[in-house]
PDB file of N, CA and C in Angstrom:
ATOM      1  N   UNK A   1      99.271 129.895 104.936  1.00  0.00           N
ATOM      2  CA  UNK A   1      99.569 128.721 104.134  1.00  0.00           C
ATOM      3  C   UNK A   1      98.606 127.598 104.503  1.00  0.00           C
ATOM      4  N   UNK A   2      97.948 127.081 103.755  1.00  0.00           N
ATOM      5  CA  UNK A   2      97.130 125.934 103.550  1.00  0.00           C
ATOM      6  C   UNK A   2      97.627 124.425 103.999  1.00  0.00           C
ATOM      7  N   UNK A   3      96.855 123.919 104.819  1.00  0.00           N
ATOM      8  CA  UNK A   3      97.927 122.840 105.450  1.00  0.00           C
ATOM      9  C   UNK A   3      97.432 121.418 104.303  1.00  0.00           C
ATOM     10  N   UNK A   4      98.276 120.674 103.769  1.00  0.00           N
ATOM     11  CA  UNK A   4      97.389 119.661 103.057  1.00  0.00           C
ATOM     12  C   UNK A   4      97.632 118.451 104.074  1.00  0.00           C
ATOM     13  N   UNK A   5      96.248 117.533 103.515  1.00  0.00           N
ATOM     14  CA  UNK A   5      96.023 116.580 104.616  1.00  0.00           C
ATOM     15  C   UNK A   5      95.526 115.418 104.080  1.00  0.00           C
ATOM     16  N   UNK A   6      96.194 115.560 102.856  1.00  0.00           N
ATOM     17  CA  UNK A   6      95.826 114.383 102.087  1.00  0.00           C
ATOM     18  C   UNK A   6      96.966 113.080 102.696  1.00  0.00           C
ATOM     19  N   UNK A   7      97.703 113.450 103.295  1.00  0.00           N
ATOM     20  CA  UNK A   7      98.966 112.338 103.437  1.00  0.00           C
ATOM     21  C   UNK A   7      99.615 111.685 102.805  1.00  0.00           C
ATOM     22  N   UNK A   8     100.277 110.238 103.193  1.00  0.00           N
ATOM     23  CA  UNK A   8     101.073 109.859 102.297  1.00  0.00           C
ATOM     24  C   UNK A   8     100.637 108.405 101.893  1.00  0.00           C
ATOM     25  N   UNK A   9     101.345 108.086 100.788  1.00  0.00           N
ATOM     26  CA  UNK A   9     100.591 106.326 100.501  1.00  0.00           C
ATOM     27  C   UNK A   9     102.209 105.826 100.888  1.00  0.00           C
ATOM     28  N   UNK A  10     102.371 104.304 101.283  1.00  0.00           N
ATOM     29  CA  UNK A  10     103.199 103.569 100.770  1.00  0.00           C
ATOM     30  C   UNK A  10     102.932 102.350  99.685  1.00  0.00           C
ATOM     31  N   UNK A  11     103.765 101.821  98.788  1.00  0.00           N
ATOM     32  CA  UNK A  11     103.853 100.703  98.140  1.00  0.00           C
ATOM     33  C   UNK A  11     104.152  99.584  98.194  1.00  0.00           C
ATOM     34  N   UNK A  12     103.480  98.512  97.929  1.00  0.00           N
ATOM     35  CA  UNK A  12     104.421  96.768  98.576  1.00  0.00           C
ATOM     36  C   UNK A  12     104.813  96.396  97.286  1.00  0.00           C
ATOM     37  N   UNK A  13     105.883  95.526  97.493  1.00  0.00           N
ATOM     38  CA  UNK A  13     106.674  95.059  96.569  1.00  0.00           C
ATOM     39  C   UNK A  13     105.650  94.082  95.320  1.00  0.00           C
ATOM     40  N   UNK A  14     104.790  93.750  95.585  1.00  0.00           N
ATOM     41  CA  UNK A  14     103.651  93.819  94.518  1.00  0.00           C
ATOM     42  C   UNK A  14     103.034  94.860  93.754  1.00  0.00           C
ATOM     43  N   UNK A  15     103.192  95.784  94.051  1.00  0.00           N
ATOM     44  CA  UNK A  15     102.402  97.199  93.654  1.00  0.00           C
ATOM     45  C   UNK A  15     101.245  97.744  94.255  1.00  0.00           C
ATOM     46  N   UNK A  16     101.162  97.333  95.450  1.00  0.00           N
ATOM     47  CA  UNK A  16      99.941  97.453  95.632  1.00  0.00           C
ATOM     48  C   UNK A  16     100.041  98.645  96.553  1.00  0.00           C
ATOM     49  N   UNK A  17      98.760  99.915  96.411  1.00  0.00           N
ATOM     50  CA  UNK A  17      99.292 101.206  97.064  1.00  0.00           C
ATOM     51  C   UNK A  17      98.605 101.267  98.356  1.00  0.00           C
ATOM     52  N   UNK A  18      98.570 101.787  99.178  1.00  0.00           N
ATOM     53  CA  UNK A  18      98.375 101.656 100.221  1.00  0.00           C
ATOM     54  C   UNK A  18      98.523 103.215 100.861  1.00  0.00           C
ATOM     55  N   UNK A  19      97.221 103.594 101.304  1.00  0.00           N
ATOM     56  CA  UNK A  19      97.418 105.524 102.237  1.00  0.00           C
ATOM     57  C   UNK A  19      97.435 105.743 103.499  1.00  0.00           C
ATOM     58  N   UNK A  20      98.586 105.545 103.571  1.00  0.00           N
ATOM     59  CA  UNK A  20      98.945 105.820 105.093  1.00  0.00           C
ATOM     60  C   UNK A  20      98.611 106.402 105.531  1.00  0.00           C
ATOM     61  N   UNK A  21      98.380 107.757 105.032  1.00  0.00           N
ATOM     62  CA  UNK A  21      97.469 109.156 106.129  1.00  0.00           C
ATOM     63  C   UNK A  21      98.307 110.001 106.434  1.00  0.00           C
ATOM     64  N   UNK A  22      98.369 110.093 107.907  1.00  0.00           N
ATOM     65  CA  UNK A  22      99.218 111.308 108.427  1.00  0.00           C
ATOM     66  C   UNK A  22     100.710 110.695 108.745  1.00  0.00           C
ATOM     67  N   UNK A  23     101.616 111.631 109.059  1.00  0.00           N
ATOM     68  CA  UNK A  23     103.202 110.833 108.726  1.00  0.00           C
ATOM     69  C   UNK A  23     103.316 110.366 110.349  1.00  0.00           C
ATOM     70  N   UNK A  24     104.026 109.259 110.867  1.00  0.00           N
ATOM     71  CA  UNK A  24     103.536 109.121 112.204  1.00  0.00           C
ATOM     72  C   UNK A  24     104.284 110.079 112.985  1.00  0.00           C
ATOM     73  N   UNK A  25     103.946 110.167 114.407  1.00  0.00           N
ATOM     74  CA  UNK A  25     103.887 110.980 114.998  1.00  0.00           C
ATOM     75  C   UNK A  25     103.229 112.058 114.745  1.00  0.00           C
ATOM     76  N   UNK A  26     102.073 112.356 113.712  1.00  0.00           N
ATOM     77  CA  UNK A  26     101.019 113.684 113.373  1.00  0.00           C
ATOM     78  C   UNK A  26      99.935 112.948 113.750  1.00  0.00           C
ATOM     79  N   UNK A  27      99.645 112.320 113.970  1.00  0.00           N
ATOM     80  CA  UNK A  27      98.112 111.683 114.044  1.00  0.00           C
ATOM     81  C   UNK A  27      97.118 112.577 114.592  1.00  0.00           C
ATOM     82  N   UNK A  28      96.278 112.659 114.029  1.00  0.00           N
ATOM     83  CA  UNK A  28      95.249 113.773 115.018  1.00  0.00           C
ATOM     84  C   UNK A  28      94.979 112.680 116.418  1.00  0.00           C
ATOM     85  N   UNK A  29      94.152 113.170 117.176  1.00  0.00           N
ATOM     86  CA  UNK A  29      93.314 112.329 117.851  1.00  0.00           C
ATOM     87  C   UNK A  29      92.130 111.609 117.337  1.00  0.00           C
ATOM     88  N   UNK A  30      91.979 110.719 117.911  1.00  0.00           N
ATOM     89  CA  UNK A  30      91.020 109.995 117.187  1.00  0.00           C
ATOM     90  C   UNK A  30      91.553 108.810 116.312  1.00  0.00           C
ATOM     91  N   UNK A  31      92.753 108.846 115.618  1.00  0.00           N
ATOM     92  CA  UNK A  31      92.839 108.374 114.323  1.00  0.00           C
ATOM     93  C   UNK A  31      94.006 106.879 114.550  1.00  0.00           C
ATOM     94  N   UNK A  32      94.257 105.998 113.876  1.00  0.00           N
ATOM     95  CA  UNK A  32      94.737 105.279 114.166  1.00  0.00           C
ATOM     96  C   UNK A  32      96.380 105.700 114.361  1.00  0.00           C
ATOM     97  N   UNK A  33      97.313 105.033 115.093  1.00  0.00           N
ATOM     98  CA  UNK A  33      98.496 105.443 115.025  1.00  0.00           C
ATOM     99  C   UNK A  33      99.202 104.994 114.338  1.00  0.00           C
ATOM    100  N   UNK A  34     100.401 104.994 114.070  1.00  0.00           N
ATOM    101  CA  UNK A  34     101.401 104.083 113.346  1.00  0.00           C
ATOM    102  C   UNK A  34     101.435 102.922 113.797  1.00  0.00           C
ATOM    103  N   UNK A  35     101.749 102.904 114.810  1.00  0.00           N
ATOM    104  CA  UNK A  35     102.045 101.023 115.322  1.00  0.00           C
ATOM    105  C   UNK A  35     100.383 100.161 114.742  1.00  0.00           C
ATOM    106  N   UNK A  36      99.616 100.978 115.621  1.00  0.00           N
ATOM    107  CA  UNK A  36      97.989  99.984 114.860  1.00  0.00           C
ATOM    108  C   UNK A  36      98.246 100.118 113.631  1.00  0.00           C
ATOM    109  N   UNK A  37      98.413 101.173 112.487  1.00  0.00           N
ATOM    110  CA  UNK A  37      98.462 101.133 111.075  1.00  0.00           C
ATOM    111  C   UNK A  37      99.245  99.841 111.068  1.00  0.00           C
ATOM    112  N   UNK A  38     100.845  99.955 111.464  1.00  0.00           N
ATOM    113  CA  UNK A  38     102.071  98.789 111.417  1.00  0.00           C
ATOM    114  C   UNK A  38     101.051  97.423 111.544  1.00  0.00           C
ATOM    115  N   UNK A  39      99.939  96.779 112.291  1.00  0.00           N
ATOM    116  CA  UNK A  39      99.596  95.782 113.088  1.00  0.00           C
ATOM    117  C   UNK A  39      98.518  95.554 111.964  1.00  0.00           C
ATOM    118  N   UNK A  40      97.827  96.410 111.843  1.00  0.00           N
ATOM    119  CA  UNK A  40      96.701  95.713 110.375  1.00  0.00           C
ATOM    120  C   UNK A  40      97.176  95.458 108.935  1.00  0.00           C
ATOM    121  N   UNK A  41      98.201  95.883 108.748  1.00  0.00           N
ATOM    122  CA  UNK A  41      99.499  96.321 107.430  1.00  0.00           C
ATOM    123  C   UNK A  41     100.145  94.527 107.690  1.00  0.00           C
ATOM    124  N   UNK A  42     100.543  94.531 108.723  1.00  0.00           N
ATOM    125  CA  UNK A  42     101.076  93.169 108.975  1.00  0.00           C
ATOM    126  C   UNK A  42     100.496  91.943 108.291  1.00  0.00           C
ATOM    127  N   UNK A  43      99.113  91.797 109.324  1.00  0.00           N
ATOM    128  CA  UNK A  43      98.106  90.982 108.858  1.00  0.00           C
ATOM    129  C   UNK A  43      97.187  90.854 107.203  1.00  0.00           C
ATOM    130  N   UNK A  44      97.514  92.228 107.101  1.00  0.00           N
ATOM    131  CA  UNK A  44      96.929  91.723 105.881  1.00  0.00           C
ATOM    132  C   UNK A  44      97.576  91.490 104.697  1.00  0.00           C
ATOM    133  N   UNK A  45      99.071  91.322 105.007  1.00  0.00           N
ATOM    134  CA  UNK A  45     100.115  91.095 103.850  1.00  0.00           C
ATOM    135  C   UNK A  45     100.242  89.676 104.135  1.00  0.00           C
ATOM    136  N   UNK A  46     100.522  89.201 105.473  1.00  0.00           N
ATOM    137  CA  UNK A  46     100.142  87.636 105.331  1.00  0.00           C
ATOM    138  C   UNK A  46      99.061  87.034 104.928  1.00  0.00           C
ATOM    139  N   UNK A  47      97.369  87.857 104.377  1.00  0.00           N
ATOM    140  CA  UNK A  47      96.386  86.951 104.480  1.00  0.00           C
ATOM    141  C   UNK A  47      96.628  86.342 102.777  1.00  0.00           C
ATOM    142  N   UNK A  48      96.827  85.281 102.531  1.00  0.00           N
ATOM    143  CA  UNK A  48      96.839  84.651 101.316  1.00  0.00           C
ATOM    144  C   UNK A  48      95.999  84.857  99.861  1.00  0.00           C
ATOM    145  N   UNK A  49      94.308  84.888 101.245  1.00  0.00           N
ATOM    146  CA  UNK A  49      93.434  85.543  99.625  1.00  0.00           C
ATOM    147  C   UNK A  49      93.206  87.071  99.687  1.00  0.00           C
ATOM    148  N   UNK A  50      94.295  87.756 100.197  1.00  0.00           N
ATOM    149  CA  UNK A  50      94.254  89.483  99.879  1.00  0.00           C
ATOM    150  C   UNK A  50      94.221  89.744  98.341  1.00  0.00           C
ATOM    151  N   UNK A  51      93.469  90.530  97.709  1.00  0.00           N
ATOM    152  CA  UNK A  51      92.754  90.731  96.398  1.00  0.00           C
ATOM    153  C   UNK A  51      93.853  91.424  95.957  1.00  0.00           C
ATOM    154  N   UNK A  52      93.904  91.648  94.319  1.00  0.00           N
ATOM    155  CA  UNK A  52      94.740  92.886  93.846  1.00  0.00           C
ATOM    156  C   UNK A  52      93.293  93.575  93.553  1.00  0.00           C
ATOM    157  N   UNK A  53      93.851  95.080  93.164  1.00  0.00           N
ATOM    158  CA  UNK A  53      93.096  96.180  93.055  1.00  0.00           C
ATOM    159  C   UNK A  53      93.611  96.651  91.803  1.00  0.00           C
ATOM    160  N   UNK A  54      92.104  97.299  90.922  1.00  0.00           N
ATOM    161  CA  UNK A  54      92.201  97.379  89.780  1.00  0.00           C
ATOM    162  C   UNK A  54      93.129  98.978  89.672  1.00  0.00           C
ATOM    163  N   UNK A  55      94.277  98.838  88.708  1.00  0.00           N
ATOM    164  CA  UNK A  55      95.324 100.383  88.625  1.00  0.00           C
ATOM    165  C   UNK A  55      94.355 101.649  88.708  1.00  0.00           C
ATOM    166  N   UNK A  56      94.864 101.882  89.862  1.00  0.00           N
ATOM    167  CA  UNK A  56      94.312 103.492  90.068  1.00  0.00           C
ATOM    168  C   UNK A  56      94.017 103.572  91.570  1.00  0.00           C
ATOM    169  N   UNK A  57      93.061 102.115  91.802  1.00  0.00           N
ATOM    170  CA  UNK A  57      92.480 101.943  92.939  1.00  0.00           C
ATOM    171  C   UNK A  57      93.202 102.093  93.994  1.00  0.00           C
ATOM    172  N   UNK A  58      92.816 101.924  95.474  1.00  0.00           N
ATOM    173  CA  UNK A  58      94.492 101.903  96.346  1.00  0.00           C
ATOM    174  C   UNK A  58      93.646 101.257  97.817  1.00  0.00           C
ATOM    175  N   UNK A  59      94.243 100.700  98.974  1.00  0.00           N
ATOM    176  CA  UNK A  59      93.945 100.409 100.128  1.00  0.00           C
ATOM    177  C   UNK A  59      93.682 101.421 101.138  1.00  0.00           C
ATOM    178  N   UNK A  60      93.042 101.402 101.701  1.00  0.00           N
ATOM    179  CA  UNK A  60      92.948 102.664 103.201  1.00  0.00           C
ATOM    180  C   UNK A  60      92.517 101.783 104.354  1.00  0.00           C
ATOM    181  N   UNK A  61      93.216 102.581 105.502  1.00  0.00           N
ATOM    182  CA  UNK A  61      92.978 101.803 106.848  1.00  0.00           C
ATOM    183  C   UNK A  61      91.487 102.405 107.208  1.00  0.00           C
ATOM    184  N   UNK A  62      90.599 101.237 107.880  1.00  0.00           N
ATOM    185  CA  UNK A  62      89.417 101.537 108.869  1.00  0.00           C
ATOM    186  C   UNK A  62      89.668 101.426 109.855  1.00  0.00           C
ATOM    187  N   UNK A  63      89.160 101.435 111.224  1.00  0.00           N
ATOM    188  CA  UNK A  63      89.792 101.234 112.207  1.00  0.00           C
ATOM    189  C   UNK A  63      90.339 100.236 112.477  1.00  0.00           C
ATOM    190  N   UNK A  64      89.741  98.907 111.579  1.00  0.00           N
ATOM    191  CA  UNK A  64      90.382  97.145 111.811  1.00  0.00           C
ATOM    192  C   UNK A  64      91.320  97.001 111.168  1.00  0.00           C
ATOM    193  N   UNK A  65      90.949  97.047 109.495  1.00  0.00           N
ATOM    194  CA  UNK A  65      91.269  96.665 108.115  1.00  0.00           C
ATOM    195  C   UNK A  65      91.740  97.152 107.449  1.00  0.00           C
ATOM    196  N   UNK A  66      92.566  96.694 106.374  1.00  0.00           N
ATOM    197  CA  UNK A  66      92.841  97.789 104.806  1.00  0.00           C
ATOM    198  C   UNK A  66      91.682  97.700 104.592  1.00  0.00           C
ATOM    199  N   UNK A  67      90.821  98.517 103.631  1.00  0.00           N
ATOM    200  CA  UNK A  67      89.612  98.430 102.630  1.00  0.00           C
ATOM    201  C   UNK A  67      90.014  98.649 101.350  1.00  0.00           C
ATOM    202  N   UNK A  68      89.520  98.580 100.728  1.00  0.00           N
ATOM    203  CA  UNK A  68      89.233  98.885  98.743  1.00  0.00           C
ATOM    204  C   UNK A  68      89.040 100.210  99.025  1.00  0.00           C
ATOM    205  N   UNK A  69      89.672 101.584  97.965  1.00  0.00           N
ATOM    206  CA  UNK A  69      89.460 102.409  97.854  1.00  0.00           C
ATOM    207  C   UNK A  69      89.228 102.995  95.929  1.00  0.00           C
ATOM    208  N   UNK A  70      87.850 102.876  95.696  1.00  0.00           N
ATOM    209  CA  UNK A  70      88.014 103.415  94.262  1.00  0.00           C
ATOM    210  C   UNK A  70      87.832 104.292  93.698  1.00  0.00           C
ATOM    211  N   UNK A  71      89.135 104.518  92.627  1.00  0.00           N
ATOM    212  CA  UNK A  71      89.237 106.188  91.954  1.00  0.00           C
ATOM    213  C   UNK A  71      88.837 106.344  90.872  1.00  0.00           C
ATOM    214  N   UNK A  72      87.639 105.368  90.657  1.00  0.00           N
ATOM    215  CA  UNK A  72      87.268 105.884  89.280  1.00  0.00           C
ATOM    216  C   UNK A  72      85.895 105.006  88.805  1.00  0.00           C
ATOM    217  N   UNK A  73      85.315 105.718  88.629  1.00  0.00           N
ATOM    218  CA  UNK A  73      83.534 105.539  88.196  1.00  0.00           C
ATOM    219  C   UNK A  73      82.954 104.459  87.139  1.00  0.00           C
ATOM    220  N   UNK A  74      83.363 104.600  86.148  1.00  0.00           N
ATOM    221  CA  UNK A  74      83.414 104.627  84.712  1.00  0.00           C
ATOM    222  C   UNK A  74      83.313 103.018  84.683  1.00  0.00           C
ATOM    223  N   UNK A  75      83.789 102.237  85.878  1.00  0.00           N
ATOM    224  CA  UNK A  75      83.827 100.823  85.843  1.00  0.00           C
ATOM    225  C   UNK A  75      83.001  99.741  85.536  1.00  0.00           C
TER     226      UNK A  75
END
């Protein structure tokens, strides 16, 4: 059986999507954990000029930050 490793997104009460990754406690090594995910997730729901993202698009963690993630070309 094929393991998928796409993970999971959550949603904020704005709509805005957000890919969590691996479910916590799976984290590979290397990768951020839940609590750091929890700690940049924090901050960047308080930052005031946090952008919306055009429907489709979604957030992903870097090791600091959410970033812009876009699903579609055509733009």
């Amino acid at each position: 059986m094929a393991t998928d490793h796409r993970g999971f997104f959550v949603q904020t009460a704005d709509a805005a999507m957000i890919h969590w990754g691996e479910s916590p406690g799976e984290e590979t090594s290397g990768t951020l954990d839940a609590e750091e995910k929890w700690e940049i997730l924090r901050k960047w729901a308080k930052n005031p000029s946090r952008r919306s993202l055009p429907e489709g698009d979604y957030w992903a963690f870097s090791r600091s930050e959410l970033k812009p993630v876009e699903t579609r070309r055509d733009r």
